[in-house]
N, C-alpha and C. Protein backbone atom coordinates (compact mmCIF):
# COMPACT_ATOMS: atom_id res chain seq x y z
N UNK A 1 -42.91 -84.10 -15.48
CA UNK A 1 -42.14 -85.30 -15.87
C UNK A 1 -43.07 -86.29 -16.55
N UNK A 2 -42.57 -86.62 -17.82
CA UNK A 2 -43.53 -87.68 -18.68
C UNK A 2 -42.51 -88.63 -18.25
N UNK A 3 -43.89 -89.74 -18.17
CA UNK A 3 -43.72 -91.18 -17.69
C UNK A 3 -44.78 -92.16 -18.24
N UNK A 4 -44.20 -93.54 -18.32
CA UNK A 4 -45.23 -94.68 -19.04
C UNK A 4 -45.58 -95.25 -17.62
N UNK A 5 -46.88 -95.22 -17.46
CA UNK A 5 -47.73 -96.03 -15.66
C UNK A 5 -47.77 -97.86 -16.37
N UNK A 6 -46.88 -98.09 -15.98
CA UNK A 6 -47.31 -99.78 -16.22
C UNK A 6 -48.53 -100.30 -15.56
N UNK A 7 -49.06 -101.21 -16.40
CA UNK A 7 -50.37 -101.36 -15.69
C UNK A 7 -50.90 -102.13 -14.60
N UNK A 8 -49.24 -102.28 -14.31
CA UNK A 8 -49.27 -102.95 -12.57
C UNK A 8 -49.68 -102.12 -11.82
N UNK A 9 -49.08 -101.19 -12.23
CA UNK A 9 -49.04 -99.63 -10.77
C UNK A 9 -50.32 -98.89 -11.38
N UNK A 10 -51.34 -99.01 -12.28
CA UNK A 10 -52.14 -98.42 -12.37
C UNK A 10 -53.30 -99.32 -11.77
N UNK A 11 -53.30 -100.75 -11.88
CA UNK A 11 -54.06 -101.55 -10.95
C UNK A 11 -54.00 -101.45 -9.06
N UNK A 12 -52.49 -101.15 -9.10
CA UNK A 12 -51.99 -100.85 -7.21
C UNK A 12 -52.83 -99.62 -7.06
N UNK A 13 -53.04 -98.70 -7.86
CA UNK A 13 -53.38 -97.30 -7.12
C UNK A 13 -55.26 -97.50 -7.50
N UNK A 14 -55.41 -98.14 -7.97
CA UNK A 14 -56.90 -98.35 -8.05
C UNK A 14 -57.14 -99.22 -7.08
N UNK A 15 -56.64 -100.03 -6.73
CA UNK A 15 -56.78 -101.16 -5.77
C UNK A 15 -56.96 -100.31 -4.00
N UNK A 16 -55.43 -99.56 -4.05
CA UNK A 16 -55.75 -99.01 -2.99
C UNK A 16 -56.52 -97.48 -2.65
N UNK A 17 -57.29 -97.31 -3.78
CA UNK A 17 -58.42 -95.69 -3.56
C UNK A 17 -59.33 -96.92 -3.63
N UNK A 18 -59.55 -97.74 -3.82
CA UNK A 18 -61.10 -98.88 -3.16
C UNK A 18 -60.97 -99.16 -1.65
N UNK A 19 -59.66 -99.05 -0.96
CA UNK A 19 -59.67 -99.28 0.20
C UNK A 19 -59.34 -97.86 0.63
N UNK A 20 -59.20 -96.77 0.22
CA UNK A 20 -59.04 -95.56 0.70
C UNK A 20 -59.77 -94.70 0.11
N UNK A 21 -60.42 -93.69 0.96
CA UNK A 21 -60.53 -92.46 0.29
C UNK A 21 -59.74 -91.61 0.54
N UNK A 22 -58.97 -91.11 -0.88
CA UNK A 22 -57.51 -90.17 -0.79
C UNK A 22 -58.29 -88.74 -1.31
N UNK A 23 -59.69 -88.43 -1.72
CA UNK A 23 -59.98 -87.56 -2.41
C UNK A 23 -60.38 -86.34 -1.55
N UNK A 24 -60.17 -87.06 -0.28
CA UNK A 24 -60.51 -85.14 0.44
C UNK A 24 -58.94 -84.31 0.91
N UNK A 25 -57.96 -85.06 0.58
CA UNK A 25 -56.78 -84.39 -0.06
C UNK A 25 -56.53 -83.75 -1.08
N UNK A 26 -55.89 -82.07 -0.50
CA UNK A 26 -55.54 -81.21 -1.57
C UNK A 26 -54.48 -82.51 -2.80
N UNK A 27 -54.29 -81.60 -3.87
CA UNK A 27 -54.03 -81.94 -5.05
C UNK A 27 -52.13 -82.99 -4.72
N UNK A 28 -50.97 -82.31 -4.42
CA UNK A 28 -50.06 -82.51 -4.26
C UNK A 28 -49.72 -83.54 -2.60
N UNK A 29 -50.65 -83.09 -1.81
CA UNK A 29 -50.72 -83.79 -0.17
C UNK A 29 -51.52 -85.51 -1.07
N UNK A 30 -52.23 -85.39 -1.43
CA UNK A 30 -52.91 -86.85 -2.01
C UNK A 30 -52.00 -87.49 -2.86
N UNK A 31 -50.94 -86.92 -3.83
CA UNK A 31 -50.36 -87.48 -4.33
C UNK A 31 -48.91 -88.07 -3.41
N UNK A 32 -48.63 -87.09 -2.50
CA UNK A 32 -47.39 -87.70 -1.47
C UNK A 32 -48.35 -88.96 -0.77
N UNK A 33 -48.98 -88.79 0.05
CA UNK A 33 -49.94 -89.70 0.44
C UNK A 33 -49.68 -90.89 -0.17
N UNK A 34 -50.63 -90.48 -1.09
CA UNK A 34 -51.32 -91.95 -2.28
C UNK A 34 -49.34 -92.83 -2.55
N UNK A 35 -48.41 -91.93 -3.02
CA UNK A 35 -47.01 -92.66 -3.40
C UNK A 35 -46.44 -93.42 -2.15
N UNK A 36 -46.43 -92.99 -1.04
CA UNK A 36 -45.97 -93.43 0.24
C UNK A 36 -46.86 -94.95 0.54
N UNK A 37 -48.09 -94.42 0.25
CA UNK A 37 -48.70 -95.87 0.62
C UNK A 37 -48.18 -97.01 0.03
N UNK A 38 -48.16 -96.67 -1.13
CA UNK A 38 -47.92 -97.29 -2.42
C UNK A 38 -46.32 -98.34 -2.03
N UNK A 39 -45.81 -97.33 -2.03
CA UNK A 39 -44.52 -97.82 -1.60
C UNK A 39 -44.06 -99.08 -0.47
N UNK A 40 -45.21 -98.63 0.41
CA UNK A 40 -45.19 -99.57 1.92
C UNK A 40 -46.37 -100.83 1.94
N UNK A 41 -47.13 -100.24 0.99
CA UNK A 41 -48.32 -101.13 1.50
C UNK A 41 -48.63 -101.25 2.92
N UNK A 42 -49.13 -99.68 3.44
CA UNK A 42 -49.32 -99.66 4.60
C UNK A 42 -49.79 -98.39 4.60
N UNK A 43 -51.30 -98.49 4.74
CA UNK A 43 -52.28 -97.75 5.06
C UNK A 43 -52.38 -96.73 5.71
N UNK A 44 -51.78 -97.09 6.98
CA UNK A 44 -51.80 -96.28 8.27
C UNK A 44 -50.95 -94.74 7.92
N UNK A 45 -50.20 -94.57 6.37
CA UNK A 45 -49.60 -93.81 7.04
C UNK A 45 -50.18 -92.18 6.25
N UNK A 46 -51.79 -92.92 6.06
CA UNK A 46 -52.75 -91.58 5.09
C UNK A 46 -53.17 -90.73 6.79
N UNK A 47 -52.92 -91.69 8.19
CA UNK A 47 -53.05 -90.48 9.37
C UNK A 47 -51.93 -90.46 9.88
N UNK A 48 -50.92 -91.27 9.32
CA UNK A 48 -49.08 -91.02 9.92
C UNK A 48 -48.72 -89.76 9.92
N UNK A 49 -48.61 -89.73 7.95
CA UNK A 49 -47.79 -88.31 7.49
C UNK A 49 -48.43 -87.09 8.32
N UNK A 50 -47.20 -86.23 8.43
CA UNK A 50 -47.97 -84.88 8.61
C UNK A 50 -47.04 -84.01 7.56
N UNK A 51 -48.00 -82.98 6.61
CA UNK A 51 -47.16 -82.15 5.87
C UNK A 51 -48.60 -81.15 5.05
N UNK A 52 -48.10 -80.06 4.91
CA UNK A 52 -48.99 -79.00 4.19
C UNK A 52 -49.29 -78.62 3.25
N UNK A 53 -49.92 -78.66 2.47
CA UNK A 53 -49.87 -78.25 1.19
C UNK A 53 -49.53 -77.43 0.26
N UNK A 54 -49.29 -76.13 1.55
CA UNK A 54 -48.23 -74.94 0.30
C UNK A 54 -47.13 -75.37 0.80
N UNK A 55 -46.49 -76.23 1.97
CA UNK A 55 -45.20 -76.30 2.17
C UNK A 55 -44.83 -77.54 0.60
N UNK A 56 -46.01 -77.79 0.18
CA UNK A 56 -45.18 -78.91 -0.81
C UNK A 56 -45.07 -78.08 -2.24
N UNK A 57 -46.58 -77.27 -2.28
CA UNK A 57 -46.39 -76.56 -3.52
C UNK A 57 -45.09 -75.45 -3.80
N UNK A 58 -44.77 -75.11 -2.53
CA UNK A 58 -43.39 -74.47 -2.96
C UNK A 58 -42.28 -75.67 -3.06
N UNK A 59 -42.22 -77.20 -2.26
CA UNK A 59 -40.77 -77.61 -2.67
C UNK A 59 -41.38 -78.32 -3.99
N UNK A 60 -42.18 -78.45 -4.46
CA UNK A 60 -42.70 -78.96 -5.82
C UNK A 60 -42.41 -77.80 -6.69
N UNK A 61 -42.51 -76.45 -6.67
CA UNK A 61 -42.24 -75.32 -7.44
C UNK A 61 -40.47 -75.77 -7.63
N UNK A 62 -40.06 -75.32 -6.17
CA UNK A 62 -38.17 -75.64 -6.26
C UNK A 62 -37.82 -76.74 -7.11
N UNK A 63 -38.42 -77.85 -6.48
CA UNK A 63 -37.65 -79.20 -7.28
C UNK A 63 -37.77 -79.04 -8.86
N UNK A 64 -39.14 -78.41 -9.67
CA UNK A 64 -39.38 -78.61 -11.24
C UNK A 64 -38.16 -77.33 -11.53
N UNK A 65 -37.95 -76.57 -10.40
CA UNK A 65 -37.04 -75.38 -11.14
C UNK A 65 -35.42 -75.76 -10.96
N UNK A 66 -35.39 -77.22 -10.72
CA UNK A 66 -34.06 -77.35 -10.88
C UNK A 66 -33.09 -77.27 -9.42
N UNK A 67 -33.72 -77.02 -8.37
CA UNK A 67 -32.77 -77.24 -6.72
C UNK A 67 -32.38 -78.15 -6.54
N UNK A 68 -31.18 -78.37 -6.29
CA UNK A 68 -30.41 -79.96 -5.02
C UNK A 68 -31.24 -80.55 -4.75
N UNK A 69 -31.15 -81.90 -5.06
CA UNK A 69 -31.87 -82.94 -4.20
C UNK A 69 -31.07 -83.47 -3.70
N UNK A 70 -30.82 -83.33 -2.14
CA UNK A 70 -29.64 -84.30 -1.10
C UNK A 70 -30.44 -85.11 -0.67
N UNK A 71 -29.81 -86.51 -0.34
CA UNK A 71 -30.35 -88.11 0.32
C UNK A 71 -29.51 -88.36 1.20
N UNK A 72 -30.10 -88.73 2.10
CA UNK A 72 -28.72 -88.99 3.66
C UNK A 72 -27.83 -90.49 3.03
N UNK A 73 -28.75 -91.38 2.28
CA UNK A 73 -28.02 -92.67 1.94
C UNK A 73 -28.47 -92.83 0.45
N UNK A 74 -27.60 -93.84 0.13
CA UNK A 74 -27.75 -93.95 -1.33
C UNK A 74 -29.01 -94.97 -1.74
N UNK A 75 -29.15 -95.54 -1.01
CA UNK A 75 -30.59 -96.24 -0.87
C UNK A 75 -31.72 -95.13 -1.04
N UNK A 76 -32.10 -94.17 -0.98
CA UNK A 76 -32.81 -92.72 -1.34
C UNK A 76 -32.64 -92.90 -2.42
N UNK A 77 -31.25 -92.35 -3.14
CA UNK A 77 -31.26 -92.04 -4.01
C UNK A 77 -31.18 -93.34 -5.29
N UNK A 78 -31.09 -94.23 -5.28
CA UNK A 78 -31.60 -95.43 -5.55
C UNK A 78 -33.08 -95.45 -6.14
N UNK A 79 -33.78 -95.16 -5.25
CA UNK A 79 -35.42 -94.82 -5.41
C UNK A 79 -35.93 -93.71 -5.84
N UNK A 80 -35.20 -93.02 -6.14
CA UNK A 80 -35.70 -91.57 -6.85
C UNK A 80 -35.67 -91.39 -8.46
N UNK A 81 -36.50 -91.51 -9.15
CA UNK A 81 -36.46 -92.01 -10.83
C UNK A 81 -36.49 -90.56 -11.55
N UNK A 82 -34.89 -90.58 -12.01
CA UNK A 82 -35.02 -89.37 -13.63
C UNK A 82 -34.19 -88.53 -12.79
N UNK A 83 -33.57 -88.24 -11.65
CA UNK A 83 -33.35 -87.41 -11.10
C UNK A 83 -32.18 -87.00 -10.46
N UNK A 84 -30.86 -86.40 -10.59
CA UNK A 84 -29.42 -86.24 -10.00
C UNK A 84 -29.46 -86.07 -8.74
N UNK A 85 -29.15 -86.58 -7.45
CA UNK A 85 -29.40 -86.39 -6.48
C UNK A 85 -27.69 -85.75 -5.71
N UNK A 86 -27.50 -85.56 -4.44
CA UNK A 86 -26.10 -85.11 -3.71
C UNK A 86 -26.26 -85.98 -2.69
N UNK A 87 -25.41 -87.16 -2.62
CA UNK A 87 -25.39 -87.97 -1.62
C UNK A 87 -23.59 -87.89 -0.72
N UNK A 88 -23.50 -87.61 0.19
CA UNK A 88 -21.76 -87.56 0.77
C UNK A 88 -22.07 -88.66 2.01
N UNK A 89 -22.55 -89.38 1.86
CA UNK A 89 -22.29 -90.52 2.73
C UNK A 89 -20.34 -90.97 2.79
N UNK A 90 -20.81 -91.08 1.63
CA UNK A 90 -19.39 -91.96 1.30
C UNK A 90 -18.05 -90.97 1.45
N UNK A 91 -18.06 -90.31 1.66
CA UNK A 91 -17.07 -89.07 2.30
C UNK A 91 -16.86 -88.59 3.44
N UNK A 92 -17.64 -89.44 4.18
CA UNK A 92 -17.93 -89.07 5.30
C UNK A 92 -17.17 -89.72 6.69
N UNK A 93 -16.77 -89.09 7.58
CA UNK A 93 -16.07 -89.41 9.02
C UNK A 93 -17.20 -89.75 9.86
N UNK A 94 -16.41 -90.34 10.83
CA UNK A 94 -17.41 -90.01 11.87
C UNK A 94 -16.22 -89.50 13.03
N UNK A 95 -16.78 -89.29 14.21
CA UNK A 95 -15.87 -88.52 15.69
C UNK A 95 -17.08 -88.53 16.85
N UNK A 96 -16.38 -88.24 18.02
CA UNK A 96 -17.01 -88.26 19.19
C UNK A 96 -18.64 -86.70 18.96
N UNK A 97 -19.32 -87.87 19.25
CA UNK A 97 -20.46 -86.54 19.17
C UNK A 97 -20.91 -86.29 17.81
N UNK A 98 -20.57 -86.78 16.59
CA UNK A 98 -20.66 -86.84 14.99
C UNK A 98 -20.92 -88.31 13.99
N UNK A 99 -21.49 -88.53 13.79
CA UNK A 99 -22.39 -90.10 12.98
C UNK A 99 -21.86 -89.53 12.12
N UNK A 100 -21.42 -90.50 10.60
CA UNK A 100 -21.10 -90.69 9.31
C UNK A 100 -22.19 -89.68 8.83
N UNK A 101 -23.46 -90.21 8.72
CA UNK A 101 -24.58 -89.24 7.93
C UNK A 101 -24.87 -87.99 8.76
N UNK A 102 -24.29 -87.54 10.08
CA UNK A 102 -24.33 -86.00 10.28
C UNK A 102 -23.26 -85.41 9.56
N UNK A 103 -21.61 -85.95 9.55
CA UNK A 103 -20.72 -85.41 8.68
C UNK A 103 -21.21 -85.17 7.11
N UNK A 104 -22.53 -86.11 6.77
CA UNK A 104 -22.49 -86.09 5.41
C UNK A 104 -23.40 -85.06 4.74
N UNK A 105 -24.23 -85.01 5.82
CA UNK A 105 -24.96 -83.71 5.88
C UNK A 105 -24.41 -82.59 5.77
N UNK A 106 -23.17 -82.10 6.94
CA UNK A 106 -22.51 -80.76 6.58
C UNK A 106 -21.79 -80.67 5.42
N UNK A 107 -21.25 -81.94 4.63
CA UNK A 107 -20.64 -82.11 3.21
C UNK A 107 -21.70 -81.42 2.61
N UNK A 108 -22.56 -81.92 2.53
CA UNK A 108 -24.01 -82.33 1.23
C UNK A 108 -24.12 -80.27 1.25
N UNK A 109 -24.29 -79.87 2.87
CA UNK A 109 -24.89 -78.22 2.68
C UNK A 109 -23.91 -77.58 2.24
N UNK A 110 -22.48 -77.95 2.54
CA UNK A 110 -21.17 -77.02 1.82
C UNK A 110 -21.10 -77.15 0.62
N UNK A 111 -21.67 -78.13 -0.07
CA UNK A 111 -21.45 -78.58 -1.31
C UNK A 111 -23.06 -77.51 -2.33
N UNK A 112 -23.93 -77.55 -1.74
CA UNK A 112 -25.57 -77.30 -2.18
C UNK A 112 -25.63 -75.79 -2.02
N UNK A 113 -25.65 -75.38 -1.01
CA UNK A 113 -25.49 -74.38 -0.03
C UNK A 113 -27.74 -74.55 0.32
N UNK A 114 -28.13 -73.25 0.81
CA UNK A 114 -29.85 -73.09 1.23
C UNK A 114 -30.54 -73.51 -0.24
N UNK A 115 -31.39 -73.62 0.05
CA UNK A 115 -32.91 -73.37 -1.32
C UNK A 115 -32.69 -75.16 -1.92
N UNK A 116 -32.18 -76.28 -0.83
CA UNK A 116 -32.12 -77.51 -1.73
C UNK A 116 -32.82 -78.23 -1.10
N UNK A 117 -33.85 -79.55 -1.38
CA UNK A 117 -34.63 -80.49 -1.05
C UNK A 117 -34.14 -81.45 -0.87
N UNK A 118 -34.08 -81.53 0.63
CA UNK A 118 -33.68 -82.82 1.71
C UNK A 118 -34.72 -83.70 1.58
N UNK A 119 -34.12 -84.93 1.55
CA UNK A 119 -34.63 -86.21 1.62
C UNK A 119 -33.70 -87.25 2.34
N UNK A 120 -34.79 -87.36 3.43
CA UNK A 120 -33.76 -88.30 4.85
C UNK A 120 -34.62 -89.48 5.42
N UNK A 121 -34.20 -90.54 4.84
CA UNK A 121 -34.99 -91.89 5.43
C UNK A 121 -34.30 -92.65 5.78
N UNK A 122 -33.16 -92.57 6.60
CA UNK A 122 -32.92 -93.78 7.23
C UNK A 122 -32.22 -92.95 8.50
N UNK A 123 -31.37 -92.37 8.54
CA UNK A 123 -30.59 -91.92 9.79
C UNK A 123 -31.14 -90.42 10.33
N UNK A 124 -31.96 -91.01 11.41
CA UNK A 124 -32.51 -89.47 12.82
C UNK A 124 -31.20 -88.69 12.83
N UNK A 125 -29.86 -89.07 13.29
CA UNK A 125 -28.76 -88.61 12.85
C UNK A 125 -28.66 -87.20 11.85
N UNK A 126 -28.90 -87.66 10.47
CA UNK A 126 -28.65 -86.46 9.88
C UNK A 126 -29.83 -85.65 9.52
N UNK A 127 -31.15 -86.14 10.02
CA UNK A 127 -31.89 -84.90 10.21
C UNK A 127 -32.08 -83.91 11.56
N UNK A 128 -31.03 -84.95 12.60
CA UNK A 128 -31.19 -84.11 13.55
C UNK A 128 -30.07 -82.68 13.07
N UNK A 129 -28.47 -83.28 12.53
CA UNK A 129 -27.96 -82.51 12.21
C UNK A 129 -28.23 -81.24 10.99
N UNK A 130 -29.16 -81.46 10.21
CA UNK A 130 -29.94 -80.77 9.26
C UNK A 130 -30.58 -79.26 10.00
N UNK A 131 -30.84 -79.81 11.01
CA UNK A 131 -31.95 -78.85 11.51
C UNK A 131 -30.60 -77.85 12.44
N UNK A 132 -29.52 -78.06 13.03
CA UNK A 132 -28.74 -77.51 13.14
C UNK A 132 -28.04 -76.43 12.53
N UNK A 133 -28.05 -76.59 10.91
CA UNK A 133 -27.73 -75.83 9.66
C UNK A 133 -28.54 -74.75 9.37
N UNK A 134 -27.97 -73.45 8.96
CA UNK A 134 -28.70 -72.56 8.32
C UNK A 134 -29.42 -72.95 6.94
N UNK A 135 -29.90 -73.97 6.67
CA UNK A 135 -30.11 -74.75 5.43
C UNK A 135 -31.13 -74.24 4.75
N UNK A 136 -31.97 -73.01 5.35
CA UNK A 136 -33.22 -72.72 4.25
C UNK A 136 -33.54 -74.00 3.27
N UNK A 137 -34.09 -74.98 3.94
CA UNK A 137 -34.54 -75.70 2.70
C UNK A 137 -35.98 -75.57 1.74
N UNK A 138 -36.04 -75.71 0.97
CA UNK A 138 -37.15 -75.52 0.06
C UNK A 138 -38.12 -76.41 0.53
N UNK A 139 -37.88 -77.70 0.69
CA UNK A 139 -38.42 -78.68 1.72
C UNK A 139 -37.18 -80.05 2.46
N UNK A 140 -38.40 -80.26 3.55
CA UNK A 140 -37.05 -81.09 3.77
C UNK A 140 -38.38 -82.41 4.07
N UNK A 141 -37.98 -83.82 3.49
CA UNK A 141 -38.77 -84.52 3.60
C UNK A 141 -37.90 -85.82 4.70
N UNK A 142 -38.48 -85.48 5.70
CA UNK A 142 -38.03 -86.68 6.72
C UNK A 142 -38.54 -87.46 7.41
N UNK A 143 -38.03 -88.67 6.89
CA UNK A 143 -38.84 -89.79 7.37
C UNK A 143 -38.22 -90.89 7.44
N UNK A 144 -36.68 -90.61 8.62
CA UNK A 144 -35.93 -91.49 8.87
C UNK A 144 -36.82 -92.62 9.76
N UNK A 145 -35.87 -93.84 9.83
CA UNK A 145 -37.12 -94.74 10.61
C UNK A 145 -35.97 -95.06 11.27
N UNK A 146 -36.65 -96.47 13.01
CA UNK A 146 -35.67 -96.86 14.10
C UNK A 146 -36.59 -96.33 15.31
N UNK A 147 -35.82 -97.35 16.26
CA UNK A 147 -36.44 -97.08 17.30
C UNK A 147 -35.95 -96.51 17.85
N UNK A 148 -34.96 -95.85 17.55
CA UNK A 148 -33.95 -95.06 18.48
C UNK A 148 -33.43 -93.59 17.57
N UNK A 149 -34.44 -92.47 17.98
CA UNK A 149 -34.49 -91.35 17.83
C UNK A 149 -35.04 -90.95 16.45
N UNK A 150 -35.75 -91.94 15.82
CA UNK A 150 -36.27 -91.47 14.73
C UNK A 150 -37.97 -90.72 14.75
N UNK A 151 -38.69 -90.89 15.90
CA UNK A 151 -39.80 -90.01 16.18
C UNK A 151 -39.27 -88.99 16.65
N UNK A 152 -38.55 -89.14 17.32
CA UNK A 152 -37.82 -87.86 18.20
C UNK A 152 -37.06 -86.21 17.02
N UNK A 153 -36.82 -87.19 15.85
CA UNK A 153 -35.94 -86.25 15.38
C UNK A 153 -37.00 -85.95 14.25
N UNK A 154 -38.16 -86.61 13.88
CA UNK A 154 -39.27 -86.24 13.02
C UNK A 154 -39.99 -84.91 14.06
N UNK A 155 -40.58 -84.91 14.94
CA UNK A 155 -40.61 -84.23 16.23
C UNK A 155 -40.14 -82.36 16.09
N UNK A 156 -38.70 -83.11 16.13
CA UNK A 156 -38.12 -81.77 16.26
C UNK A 156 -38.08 -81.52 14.87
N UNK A 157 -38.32 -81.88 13.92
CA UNK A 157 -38.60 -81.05 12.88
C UNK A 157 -39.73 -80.56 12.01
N UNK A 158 -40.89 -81.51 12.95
CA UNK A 158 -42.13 -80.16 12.93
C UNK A 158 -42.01 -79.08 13.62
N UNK A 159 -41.39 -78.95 14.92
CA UNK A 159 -41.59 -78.01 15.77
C UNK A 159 -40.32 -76.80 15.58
N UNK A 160 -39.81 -77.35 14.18
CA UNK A 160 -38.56 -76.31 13.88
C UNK A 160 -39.59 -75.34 12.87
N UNK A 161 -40.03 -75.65 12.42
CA UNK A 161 -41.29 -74.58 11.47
C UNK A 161 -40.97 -74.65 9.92
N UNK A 162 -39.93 -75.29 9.83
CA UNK A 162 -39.46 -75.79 8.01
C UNK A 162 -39.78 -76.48 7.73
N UNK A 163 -40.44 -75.88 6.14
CA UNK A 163 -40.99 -76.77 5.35
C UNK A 163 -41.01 -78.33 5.26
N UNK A 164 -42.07 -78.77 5.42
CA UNK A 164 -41.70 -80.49 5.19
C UNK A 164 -42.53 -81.33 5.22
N UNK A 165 -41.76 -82.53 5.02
CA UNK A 165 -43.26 -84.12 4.98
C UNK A 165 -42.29 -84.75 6.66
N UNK A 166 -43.03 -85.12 7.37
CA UNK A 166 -42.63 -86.43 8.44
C UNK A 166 -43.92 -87.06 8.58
N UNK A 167 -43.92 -88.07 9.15
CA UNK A 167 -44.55 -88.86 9.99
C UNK A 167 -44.47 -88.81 11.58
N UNK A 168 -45.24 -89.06 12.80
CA UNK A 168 -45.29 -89.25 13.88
C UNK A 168 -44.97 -90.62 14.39
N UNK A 169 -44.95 -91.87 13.66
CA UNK A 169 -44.30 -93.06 14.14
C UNK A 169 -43.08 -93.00 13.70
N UNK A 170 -42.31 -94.14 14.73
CA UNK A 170 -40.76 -94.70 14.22
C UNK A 170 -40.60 -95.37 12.85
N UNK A 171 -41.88 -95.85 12.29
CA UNK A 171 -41.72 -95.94 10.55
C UNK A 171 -41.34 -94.98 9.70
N UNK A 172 -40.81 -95.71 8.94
CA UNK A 172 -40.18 -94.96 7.60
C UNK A 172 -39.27 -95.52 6.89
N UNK A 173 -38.11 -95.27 6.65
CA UNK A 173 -36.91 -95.88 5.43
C UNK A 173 -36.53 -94.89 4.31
N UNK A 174 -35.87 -95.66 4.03
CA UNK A 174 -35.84 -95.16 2.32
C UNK A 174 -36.70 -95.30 1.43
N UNK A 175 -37.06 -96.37 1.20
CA UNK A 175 -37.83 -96.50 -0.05
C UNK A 175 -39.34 -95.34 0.45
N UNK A 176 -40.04 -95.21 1.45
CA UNK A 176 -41.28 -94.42 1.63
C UNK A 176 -40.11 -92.59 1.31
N UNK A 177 -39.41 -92.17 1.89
CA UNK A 177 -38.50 -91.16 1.93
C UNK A 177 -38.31 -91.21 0.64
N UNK A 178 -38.28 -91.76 -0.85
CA UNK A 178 -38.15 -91.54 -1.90
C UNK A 178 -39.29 -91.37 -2.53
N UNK A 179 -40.12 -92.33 -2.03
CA UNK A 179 -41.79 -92.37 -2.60
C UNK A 179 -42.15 -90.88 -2.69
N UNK A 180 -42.22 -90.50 -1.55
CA UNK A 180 -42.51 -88.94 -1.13
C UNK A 180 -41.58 -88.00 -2.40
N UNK A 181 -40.62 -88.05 -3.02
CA UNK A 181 -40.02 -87.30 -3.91
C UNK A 181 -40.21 -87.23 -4.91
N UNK A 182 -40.56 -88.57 -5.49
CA UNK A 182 -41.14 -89.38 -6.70
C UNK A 182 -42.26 -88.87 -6.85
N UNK A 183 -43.95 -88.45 -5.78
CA UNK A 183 -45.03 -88.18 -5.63
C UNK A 183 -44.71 -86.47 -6.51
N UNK A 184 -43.33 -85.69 -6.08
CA UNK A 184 -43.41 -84.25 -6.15
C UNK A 184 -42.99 -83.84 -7.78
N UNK A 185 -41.92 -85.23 -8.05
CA UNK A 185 -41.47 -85.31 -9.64
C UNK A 185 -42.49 -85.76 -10.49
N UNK A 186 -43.16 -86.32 -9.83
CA UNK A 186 -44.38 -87.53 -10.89
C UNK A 186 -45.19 -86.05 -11.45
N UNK A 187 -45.65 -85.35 -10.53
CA UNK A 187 -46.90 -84.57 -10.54
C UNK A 187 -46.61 -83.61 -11.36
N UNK A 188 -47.36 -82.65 -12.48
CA UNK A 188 -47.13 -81.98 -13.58
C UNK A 188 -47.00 -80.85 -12.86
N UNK A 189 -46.50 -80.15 -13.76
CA UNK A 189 -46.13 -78.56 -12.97
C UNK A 189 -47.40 -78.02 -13.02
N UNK A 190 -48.25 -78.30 -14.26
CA UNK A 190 -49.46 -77.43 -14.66
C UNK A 190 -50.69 -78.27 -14.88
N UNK A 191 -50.75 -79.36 -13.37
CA UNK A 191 -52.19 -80.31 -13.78
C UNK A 191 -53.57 -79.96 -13.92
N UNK A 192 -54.04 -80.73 -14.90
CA UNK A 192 -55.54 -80.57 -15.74
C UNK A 192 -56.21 -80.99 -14.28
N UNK A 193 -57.20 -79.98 -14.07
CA UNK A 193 -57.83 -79.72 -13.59
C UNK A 193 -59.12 -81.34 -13.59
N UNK A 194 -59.23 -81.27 -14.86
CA UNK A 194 -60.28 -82.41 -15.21
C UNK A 194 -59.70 -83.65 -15.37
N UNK A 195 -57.97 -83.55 -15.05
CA UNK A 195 -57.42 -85.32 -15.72
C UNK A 195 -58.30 -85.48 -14.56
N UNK A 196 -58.19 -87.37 -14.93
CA UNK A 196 -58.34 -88.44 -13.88
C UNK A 196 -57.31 -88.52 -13.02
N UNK A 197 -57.32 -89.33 -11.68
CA UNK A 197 -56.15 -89.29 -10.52
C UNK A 197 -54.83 -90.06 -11.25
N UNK A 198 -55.32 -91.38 -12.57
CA UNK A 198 -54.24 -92.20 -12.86
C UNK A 198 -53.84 -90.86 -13.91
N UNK A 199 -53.88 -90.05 -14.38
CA UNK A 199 -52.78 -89.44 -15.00
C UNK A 199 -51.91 -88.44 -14.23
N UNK A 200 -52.17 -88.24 -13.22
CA UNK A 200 -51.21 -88.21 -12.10
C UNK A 200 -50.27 -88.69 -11.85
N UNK A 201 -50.54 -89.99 -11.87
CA UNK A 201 -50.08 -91.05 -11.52
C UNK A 201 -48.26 -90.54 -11.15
């Protein structure tokens, strides 16, 4: 994805590799990293995130080849630049035992079907229901926030073994949950070895 780095955001990411060293991160993990920070202005979360590096190089392979990108809220998809996303919030019921964004979730997979890149920052809700689904996702990036079941449901989706980005604190949102998507679109399919980190950018 070609993009113009305004030279605000090329001063932010210089500003914060003077207060960080992001460089003993593989290639794609430094760039989720480095965007998340970016996003929050909050440091802490270069030992928050947890996520792998071939789990990204394959949803970075999926996403340039064209897979679903589903967002539990439209605030996600809001923050995601250049990019068609599947949001069913707004279609969504709720019932005893079922939240709006778990209904919107089983919309979003009937609609996508496996092989699509989840992105969930605000409701534990529909990543708990995510992980319920036969969803093969390519990745699933979750990093709903709250104090009420949002470690819990980051948690259970390391320990489900699918692909993904979370964090270990109750931080997160949308806007970091998009950062993280933005980091996988920003990044070239075929980066120069010798660019600098700002043509990354």
């Amino acid at each position: 994805m070609n993009r113009v780095v305004h030279p605000i955001e090329q001063e932010s990411f210089r500003r914060l590799r003077a207060r960080l060293d992001t460089s003993r991160f593989p290639p794609l993990t430094r760039a989720v990293v480095e965007r998340v920070i970016h996003s929050a202005a909050d440091l802490e979360y270069a030992t928050d995130l947890v996520t792998a590096e071939d789990d990204l190089v394959k949803g970075h392979a999926a996403l340039h080849a064209g897979a679903p990108v589903v967002v539990d809220v439209e605030m996600v998809a809001a923050g995601i630049t250049g990019r068609e996303t599947v949001c069913r919030l707004k279609d969504a019921g709720s019932g005893p035992g079922l939240t709006r964004s778990a209904h919107a979730v089983r919309l979003a997979y009937e609609e996508v079907g496996p092989g699509a890149l989840w992105v969930i920052g605000c409701a534990p809700t529909a990543l708990e229901e995510l992980l319920t689904l036969d969803a093969s996702p390519a990745l699933v990036i979750g990093l709903p926030v709250g104090f009420v079941g949002a470690a819990e449901s980051k948690a259970a989706l390391r320990a489900s073994g699918l692909p993904a980005v979370s964090n270990v604190s109750e931080k997160g949102g949308s806007a970091v949950a998009a950062a993280a998507l933005n980091a996988l679109l920003y990044h070239p399919t075929s980066p120069d070895p010798l660019a600098s980190p700002e043509e990354n950018l």
